[in-house]
PDB file of N, CA and C in Angstrom:
ATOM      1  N   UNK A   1       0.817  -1.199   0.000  1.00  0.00           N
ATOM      2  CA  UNK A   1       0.000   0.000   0.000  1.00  0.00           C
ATOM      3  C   UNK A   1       0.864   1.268   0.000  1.00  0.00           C
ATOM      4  N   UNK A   2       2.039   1.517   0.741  1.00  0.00           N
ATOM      5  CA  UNK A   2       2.513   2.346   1.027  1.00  0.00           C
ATOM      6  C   UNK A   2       3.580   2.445  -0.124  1.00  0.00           C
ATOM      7  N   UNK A   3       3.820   1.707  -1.020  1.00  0.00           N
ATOM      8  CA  UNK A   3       4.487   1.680  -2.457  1.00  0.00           C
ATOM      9  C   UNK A   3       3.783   2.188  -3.100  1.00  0.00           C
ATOM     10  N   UNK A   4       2.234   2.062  -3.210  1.00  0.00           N
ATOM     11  CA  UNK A   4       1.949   2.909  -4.421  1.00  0.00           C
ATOM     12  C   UNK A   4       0.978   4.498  -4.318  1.00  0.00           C
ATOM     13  N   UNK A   5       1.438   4.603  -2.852  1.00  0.00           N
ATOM     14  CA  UNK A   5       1.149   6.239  -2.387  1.00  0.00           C
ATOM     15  C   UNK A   5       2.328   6.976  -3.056  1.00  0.00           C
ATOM     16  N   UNK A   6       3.287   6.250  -2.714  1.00  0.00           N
ATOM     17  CA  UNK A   6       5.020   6.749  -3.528  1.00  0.00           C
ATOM     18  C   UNK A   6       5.091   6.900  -4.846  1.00  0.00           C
ATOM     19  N   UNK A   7       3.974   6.060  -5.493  1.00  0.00           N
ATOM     20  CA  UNK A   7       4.197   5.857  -7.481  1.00  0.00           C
ATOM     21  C   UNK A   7       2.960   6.943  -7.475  1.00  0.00           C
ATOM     22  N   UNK A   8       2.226   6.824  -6.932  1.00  0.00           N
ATOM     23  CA  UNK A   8       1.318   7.850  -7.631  1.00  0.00           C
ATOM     24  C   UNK A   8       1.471   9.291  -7.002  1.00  0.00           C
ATOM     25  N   UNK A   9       2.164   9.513  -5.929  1.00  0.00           N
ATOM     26  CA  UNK A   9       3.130  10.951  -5.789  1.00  0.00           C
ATOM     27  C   UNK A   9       3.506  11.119  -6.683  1.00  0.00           C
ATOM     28  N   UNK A  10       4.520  10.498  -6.977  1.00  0.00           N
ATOM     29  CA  UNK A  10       5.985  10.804  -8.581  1.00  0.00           C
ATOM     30  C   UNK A  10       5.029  11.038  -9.736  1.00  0.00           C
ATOM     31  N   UNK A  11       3.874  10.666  -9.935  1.00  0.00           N
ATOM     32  CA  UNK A  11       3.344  10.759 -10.686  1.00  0.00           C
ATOM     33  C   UNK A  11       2.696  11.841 -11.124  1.00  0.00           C
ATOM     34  N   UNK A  12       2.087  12.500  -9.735  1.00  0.00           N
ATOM     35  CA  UNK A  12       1.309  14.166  -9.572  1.00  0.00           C
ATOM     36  C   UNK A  12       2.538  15.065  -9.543  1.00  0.00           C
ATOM     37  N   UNK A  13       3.553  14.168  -8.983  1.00  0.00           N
ATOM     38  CA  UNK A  13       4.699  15.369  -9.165  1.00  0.00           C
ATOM     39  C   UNK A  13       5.236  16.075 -10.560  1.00  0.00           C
ATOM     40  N   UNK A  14       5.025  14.503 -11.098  1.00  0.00           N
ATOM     41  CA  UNK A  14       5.815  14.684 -12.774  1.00  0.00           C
ATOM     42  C   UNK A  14       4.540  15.806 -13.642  1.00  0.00           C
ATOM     43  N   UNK A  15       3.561  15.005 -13.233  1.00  0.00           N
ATOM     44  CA  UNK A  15       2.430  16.060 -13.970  1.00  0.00           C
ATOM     45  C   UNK A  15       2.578  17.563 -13.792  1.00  0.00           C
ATOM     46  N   UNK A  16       3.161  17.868 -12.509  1.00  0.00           N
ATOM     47  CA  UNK A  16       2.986  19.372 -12.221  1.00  0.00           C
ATOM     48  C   UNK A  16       3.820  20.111 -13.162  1.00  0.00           C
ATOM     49  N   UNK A  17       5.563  19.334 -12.728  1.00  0.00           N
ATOM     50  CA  UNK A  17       6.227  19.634 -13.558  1.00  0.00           C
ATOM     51  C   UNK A  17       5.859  20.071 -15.107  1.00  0.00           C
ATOM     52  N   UNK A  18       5.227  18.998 -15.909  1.00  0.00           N
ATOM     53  CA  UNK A  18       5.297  19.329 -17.213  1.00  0.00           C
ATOM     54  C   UNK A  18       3.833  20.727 -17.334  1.00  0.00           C
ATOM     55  N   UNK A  19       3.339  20.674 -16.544  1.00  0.00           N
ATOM     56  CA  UNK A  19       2.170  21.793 -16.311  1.00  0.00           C
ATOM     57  C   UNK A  19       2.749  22.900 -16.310  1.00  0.00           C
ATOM     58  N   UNK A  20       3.761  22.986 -15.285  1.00  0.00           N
ATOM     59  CA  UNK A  20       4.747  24.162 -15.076  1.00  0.00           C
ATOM     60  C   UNK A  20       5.809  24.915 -15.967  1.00  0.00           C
ATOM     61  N   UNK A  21       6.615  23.368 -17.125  1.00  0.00           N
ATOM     62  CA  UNK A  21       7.083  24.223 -18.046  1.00  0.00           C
ATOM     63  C   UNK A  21       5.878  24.189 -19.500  1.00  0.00           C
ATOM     64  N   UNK A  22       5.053  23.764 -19.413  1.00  0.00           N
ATOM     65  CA  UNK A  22       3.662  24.255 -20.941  1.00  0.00           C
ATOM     66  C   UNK A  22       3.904  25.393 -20.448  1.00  0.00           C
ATOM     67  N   UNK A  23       3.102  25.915 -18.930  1.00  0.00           N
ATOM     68  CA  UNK A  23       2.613  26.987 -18.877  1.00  0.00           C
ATOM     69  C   UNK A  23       3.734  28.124 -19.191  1.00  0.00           C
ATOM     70  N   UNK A  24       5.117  27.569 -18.689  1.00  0.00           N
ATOM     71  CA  UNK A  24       6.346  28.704 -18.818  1.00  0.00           C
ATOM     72  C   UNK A  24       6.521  28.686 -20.761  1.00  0.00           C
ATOM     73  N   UNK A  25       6.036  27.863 -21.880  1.00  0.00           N
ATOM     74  CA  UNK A  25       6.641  27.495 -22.841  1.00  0.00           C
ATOM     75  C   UNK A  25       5.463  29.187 -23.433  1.00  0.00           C
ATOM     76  N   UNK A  26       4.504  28.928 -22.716  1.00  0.00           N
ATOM     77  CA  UNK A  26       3.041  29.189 -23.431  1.00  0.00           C
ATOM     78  C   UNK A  26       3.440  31.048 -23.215  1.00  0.00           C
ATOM     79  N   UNK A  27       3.587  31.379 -21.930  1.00  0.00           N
ATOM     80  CA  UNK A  27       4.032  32.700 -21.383  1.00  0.00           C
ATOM     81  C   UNK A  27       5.259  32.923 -22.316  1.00  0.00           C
ATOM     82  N   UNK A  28       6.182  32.516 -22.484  1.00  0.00           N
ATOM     83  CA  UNK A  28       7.178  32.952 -23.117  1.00  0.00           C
ATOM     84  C   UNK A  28       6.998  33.081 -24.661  1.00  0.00           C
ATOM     85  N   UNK A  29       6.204  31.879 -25.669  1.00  0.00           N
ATOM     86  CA  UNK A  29       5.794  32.667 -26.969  1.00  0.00           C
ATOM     87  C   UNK A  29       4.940  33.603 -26.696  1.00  0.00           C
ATOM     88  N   UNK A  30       4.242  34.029 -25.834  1.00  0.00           N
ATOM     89  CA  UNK A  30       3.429  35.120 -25.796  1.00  0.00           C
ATOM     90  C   UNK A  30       4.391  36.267 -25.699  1.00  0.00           C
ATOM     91  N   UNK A  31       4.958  36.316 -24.842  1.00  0.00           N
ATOM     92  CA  UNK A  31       5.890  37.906 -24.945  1.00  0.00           C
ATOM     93  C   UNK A  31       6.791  37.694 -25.969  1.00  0.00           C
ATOM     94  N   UNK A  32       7.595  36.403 -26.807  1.00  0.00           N
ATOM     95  CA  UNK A  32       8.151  36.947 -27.688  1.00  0.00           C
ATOM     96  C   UNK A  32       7.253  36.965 -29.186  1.00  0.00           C
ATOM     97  N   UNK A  33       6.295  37.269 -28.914  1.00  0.00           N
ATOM     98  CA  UNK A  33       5.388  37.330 -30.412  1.00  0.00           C
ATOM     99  C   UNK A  33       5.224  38.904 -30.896  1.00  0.00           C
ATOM    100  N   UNK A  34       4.893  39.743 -29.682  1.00  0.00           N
ATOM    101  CA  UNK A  34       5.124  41.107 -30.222  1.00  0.00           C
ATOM    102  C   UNK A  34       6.481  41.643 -30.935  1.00  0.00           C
ATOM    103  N   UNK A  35       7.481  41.078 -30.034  1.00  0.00           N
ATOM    104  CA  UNK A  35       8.793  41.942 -30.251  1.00  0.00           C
ATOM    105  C   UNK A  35       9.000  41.184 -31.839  1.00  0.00           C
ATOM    106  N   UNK A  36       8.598  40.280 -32.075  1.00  0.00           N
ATOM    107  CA  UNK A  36       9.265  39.837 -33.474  1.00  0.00           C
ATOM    108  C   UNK A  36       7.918  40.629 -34.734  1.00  0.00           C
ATOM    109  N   UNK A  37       7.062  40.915 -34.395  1.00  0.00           N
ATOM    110  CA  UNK A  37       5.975  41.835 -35.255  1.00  0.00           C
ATOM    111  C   UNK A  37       6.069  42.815 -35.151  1.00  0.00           C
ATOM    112  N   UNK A  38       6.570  43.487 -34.931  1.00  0.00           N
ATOM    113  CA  UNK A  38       7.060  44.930 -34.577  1.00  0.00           C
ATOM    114  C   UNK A  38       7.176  45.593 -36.079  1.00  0.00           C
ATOM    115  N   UNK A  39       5.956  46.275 -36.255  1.00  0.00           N
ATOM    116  CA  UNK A  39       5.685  47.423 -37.381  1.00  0.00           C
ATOM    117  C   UNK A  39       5.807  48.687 -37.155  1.00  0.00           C
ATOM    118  N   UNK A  40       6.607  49.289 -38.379  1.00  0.00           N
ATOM    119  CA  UNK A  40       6.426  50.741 -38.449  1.00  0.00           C
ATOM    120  C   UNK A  40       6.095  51.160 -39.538  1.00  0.00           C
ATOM    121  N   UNK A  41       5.828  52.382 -40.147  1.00  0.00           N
ATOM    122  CA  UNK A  41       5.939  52.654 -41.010  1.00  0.00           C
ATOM    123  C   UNK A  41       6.536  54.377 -41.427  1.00  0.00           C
ATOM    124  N   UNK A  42       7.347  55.192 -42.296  1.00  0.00           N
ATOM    125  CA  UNK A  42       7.630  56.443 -42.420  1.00  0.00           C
ATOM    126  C   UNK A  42       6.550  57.079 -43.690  1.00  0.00           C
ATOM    127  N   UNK A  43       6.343  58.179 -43.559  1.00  0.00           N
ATOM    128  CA  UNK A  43       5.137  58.853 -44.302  1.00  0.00           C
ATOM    129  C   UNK A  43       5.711  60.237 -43.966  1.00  0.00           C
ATOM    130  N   UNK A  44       4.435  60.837 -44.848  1.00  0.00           N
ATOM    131  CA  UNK A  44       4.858  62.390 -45.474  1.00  0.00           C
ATOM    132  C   UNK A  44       3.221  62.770 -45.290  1.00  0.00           C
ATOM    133  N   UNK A  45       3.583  64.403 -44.419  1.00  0.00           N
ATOM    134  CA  UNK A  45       1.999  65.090 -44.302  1.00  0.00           C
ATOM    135  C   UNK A  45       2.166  66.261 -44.576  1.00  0.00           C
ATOM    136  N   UNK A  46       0.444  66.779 -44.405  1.00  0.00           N
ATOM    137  CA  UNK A  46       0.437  68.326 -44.851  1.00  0.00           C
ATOM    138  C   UNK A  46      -0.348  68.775 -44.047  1.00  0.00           C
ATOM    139  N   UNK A  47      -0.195  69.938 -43.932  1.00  0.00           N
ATOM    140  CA  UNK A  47      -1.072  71.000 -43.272  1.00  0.00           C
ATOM    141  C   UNK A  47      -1.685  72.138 -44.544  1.00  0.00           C
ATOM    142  N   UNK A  48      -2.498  72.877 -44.838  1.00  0.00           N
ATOM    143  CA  UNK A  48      -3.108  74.158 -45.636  1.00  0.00           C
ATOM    144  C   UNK A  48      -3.236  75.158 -44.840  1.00  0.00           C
ATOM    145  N   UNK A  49      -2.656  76.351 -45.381  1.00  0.00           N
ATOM    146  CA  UNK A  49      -2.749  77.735 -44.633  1.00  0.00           C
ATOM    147  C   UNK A  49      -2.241  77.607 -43.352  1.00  0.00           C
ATOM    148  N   UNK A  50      -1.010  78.009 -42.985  1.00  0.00           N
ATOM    149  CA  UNK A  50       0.347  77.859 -44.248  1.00  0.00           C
ATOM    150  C   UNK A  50       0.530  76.327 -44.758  1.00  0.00           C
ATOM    151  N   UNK A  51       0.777  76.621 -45.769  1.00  0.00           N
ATOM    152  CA  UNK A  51       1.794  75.143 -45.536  1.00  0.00           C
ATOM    153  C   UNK A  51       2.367  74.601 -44.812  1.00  0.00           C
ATOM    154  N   UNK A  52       2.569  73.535 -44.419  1.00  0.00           N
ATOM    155  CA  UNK A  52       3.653  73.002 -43.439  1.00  0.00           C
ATOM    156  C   UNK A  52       3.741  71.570 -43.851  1.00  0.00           C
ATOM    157  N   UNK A  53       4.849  71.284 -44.195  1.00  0.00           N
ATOM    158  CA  UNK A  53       5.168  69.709 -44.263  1.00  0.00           C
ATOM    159  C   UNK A  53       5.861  69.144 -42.954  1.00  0.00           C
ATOM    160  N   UNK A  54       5.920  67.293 -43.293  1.00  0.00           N
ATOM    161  CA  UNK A  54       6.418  67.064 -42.181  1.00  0.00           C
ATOM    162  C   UNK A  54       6.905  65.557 -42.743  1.00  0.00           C
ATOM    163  N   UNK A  55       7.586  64.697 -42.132  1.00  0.00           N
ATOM    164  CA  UNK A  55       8.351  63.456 -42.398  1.00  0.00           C
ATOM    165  C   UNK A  55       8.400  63.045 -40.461  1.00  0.00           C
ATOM    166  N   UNK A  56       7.325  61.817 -41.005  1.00  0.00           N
ATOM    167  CA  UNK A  56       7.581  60.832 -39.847  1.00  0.00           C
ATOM    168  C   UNK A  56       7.535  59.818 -39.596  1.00  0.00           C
ATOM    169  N   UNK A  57       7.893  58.964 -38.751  1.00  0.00           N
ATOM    170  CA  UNK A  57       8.084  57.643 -38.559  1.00  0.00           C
ATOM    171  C   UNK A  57       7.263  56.684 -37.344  1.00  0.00           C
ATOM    172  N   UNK A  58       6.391  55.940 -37.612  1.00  0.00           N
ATOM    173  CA  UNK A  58       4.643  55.942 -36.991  1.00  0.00           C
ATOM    174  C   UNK A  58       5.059  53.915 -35.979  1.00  0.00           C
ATOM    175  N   UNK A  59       4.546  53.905 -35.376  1.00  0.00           N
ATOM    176  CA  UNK A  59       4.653  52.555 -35.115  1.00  0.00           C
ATOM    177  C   UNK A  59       2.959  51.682 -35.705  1.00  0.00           C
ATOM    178  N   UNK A  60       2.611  50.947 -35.820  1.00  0.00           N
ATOM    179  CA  UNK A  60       1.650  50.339 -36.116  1.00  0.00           C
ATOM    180  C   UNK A  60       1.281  49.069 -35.570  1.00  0.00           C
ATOM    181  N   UNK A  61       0.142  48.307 -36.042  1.00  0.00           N
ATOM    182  CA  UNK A  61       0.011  47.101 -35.492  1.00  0.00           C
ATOM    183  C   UNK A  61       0.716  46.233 -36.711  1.00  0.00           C
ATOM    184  N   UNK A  62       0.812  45.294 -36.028  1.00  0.00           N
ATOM    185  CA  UNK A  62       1.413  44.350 -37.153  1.00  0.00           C
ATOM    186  C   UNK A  62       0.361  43.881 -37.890  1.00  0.00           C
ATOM    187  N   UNK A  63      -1.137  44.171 -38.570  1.00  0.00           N
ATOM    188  CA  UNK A  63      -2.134  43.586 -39.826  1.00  0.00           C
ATOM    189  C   UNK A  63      -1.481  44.691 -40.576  1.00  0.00           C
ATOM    190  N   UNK A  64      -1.185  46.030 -39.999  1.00  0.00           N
ATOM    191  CA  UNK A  64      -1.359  47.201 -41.078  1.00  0.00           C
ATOM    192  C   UNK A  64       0.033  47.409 -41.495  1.00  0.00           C
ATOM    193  N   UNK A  65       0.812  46.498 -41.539  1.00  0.00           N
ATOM    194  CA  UNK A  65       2.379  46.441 -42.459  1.00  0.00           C
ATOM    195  C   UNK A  65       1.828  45.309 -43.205  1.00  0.00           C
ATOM    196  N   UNK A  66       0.205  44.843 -43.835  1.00  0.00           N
ATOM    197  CA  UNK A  66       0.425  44.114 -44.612  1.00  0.00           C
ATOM    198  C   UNK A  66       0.604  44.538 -46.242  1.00  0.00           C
ATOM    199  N   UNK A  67      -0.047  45.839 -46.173  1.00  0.00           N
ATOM    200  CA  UNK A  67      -0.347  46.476 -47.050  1.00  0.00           C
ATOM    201  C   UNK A  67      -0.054  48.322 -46.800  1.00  0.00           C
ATOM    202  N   UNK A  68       0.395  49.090 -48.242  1.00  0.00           N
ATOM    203  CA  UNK A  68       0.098  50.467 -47.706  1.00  0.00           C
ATOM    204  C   UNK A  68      -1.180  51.005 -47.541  1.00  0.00           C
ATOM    205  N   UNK A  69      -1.849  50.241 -48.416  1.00  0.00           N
ATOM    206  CA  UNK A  69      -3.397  50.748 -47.929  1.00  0.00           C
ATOM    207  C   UNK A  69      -3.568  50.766 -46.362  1.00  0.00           C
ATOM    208  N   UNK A  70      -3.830  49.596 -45.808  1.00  0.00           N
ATOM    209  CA  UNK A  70      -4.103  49.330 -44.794  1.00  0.00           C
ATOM    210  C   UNK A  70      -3.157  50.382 -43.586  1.00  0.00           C
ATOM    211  N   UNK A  71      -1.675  50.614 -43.921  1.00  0.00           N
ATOM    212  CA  UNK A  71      -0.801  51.240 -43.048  1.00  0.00           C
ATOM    213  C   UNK A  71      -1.654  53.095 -43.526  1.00  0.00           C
ATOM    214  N   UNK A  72      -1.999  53.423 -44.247  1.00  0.00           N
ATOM    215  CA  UNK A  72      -2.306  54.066 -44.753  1.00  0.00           C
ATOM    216  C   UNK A  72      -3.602  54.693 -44.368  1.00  0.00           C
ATOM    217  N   UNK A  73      -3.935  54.171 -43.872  1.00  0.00           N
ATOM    218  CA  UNK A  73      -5.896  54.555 -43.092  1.00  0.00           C
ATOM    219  C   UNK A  73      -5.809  54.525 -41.701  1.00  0.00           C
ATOM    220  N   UNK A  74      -4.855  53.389 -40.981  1.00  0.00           N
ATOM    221  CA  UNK A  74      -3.936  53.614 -39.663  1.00  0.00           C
ATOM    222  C   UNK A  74      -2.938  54.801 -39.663  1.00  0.00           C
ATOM    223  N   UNK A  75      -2.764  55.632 -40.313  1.00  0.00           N
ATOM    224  CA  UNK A  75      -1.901  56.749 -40.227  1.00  0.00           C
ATOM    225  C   UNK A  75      -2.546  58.052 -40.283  1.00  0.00           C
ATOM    226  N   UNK A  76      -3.626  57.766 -41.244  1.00  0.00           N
ATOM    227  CA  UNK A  76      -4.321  59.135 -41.509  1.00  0.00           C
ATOM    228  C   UNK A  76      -5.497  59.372 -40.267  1.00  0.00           C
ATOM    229  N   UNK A  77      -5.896  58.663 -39.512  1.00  0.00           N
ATOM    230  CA  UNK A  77      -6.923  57.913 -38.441  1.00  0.00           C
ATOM    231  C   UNK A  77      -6.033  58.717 -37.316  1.00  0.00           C
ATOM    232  N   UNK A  78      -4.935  58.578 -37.099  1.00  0.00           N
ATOM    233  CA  UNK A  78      -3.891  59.318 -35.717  1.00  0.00           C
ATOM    234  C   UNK A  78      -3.723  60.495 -36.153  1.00  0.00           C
ATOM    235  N   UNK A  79      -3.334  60.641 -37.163  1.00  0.00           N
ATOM    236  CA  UNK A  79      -2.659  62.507 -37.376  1.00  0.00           C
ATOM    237  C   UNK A  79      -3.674  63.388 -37.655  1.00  0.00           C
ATOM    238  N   UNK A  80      -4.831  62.833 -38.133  1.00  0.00           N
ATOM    239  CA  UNK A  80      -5.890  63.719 -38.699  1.00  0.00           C
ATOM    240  C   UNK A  80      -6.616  64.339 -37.388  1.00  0.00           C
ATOM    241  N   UNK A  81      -6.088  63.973 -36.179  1.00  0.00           N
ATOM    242  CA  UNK A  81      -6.993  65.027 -34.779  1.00  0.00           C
ATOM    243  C   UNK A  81      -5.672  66.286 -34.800  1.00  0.00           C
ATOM    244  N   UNK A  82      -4.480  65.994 -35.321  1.00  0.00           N
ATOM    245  CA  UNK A  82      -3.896  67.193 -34.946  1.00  0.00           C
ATOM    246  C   UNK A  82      -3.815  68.292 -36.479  1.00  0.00           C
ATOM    247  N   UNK A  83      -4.647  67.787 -37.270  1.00  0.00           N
ATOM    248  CA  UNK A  83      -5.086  68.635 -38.227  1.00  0.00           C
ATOM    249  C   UNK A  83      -4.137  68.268 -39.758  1.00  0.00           C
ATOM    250  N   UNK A  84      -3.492  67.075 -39.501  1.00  0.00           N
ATOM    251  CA  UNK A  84      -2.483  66.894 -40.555  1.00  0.00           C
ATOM    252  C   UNK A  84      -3.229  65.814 -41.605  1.00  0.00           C
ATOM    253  N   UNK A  85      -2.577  66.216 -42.985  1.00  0.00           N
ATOM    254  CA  UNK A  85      -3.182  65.131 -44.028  1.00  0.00           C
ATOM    255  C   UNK A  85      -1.946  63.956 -44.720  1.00  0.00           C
ATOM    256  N   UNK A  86      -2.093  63.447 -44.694  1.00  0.00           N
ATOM    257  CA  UNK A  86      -1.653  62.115 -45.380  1.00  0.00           C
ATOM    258  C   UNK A  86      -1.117  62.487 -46.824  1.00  0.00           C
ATOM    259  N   UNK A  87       0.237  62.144 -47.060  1.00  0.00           N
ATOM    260  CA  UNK A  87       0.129  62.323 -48.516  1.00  0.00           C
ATOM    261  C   UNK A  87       1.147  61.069 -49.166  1.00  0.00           C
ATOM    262  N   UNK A  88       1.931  60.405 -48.044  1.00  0.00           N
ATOM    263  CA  UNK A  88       2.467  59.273 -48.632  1.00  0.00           C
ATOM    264  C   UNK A  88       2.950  58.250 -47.794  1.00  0.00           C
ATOM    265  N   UNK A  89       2.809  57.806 -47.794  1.00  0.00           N
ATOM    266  CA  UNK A  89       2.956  56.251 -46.932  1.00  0.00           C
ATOM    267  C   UNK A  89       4.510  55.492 -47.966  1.00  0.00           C
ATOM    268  N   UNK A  90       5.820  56.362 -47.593  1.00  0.00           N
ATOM    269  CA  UNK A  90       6.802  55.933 -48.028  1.00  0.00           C
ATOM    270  C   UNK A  90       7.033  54.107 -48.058  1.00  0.00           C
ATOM    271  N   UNK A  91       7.101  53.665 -47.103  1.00  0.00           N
ATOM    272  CA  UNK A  91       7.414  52.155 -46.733  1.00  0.00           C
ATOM    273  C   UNK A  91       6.899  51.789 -45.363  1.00  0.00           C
ATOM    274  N   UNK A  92       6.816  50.409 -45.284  1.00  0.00           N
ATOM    275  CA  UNK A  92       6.625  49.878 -44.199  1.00  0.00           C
ATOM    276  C   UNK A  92       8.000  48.635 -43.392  1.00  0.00           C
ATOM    277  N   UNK A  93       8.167  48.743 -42.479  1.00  0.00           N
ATOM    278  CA  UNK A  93      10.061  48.418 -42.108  1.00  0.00           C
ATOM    279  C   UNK A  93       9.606  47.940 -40.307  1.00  0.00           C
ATOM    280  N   UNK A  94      10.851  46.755 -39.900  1.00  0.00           N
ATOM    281  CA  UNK A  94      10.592  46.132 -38.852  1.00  0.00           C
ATOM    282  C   UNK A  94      11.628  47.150 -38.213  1.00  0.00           C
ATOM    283  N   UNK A  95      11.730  46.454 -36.928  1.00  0.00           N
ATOM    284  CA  UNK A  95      12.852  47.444 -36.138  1.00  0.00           C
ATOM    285  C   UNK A  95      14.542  47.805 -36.826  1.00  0.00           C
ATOM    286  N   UNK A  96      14.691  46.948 -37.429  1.00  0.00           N
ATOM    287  CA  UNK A  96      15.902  47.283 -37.882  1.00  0.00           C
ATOM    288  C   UNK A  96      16.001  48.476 -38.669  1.00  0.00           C
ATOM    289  N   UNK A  97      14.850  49.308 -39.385  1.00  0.00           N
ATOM    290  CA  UNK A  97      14.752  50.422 -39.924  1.00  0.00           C
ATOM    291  C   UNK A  97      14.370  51.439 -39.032  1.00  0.00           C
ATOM    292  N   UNK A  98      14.571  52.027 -37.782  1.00  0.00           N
ATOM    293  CA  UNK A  98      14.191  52.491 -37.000  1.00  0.00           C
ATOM    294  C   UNK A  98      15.458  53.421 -37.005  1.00  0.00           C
ATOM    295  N   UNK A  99      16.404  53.148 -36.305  1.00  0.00           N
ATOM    296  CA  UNK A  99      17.760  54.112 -35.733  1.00  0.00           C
ATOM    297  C   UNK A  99      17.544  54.842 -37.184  1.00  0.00           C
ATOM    298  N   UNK A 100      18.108  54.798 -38.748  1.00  0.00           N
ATOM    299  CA  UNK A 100      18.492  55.418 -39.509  1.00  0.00           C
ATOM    300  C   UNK A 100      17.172  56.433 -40.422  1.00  0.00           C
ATOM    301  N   UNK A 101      16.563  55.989 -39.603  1.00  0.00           N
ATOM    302  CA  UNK A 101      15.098  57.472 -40.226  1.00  0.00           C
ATOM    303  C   UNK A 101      14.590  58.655 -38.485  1.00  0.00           C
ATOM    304  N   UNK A 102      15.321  57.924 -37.386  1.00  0.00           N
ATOM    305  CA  UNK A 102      15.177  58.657 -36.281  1.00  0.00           C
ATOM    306  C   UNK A 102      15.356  60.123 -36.411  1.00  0.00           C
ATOM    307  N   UNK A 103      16.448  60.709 -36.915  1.00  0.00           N
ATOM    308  CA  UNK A 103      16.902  62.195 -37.190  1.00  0.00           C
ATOM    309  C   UNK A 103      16.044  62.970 -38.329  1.00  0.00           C
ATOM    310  N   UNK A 104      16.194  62.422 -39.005  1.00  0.00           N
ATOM    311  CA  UNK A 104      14.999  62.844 -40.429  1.00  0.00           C
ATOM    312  C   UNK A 104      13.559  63.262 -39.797  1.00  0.00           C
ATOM    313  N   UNK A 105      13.154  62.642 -39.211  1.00  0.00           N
ATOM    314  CA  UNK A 105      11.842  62.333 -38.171  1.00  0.00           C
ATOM    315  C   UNK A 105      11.508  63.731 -37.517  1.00  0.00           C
ATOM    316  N   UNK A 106      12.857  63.829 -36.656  1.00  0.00           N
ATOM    317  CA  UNK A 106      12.563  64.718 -35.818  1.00  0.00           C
ATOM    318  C   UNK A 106      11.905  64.695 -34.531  1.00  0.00           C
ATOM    319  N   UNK A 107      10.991  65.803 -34.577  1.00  0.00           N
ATOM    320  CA  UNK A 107       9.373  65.870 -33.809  1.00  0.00           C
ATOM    321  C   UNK A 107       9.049  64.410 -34.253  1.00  0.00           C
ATOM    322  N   UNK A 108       8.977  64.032 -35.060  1.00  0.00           N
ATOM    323  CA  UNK A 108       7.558  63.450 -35.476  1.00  0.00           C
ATOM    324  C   UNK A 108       8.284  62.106 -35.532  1.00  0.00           C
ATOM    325  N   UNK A 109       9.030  60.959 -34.839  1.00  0.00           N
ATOM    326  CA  UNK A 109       9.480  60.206 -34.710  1.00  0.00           C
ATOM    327  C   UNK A 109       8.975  59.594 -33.492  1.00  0.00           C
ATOM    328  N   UNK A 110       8.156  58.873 -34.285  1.00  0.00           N
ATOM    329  CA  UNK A 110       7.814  57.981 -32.963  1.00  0.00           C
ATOM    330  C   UNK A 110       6.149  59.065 -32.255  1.00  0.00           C
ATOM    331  N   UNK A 111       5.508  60.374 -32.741  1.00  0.00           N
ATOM    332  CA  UNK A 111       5.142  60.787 -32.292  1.00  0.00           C
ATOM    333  C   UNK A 111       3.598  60.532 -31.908  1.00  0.00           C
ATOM    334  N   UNK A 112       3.368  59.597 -33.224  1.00  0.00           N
ATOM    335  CA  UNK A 112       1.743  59.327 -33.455  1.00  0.00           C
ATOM    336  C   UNK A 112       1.618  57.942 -33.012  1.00  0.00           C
TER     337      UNK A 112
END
């Protein structure tokens, strides 16, 4: 009797275990799923009376780097409360295009 209180311990034990690393396997693709989707996109706006242009560099969700359309209605949707219009949706780029459009940017890096 007292042998198989011992086998079926090892047994709830082993179960926990593999419970413990799913659940650690499951938590960990979850946080690394954003950092590897990581969308941006750089675009060009306008203002009327005066003129004013501008060059910036937008973060997005990762559906709307599937397309410029799509990055494109996600861009004009944020800037259009501060009165700015849309006029080009240059490219869409993962993090590695980030540092070398930062200065160009300016203000408007990272702003929307």
């Amino acid at each position: 009797m007292l042998l198989n209180i011992g086998v079926s311990g090892a047994i709830v034990g082993a179960m926990k275990r593999t419970l413990l690393l799913s659940l650690g396997l499951i938590i960990g693709l979850g946080t690394a799923g954003p950092a590897a989707a990581a969308c941006f996109a750089d675009y060009k706006a306008k203002k009327d009376k005066p003129l004013r242009l501008h060059y910036g560099v937008i973060e997005l969700p990762a559906a709307a780097c599937d397309s410029r359309k799509t990055a494109a209605a996600e861009i004009t949707k944020r800037i259009r409360g501060d009165g700015w219009k849309l006029l080009n949706v240059m490219s869409t780029f993962g993090n590695d295009g980030l540092a070398e459009r930062k200065e160009s940017a300016g203000a408007f890096y990272l702003r929307y």
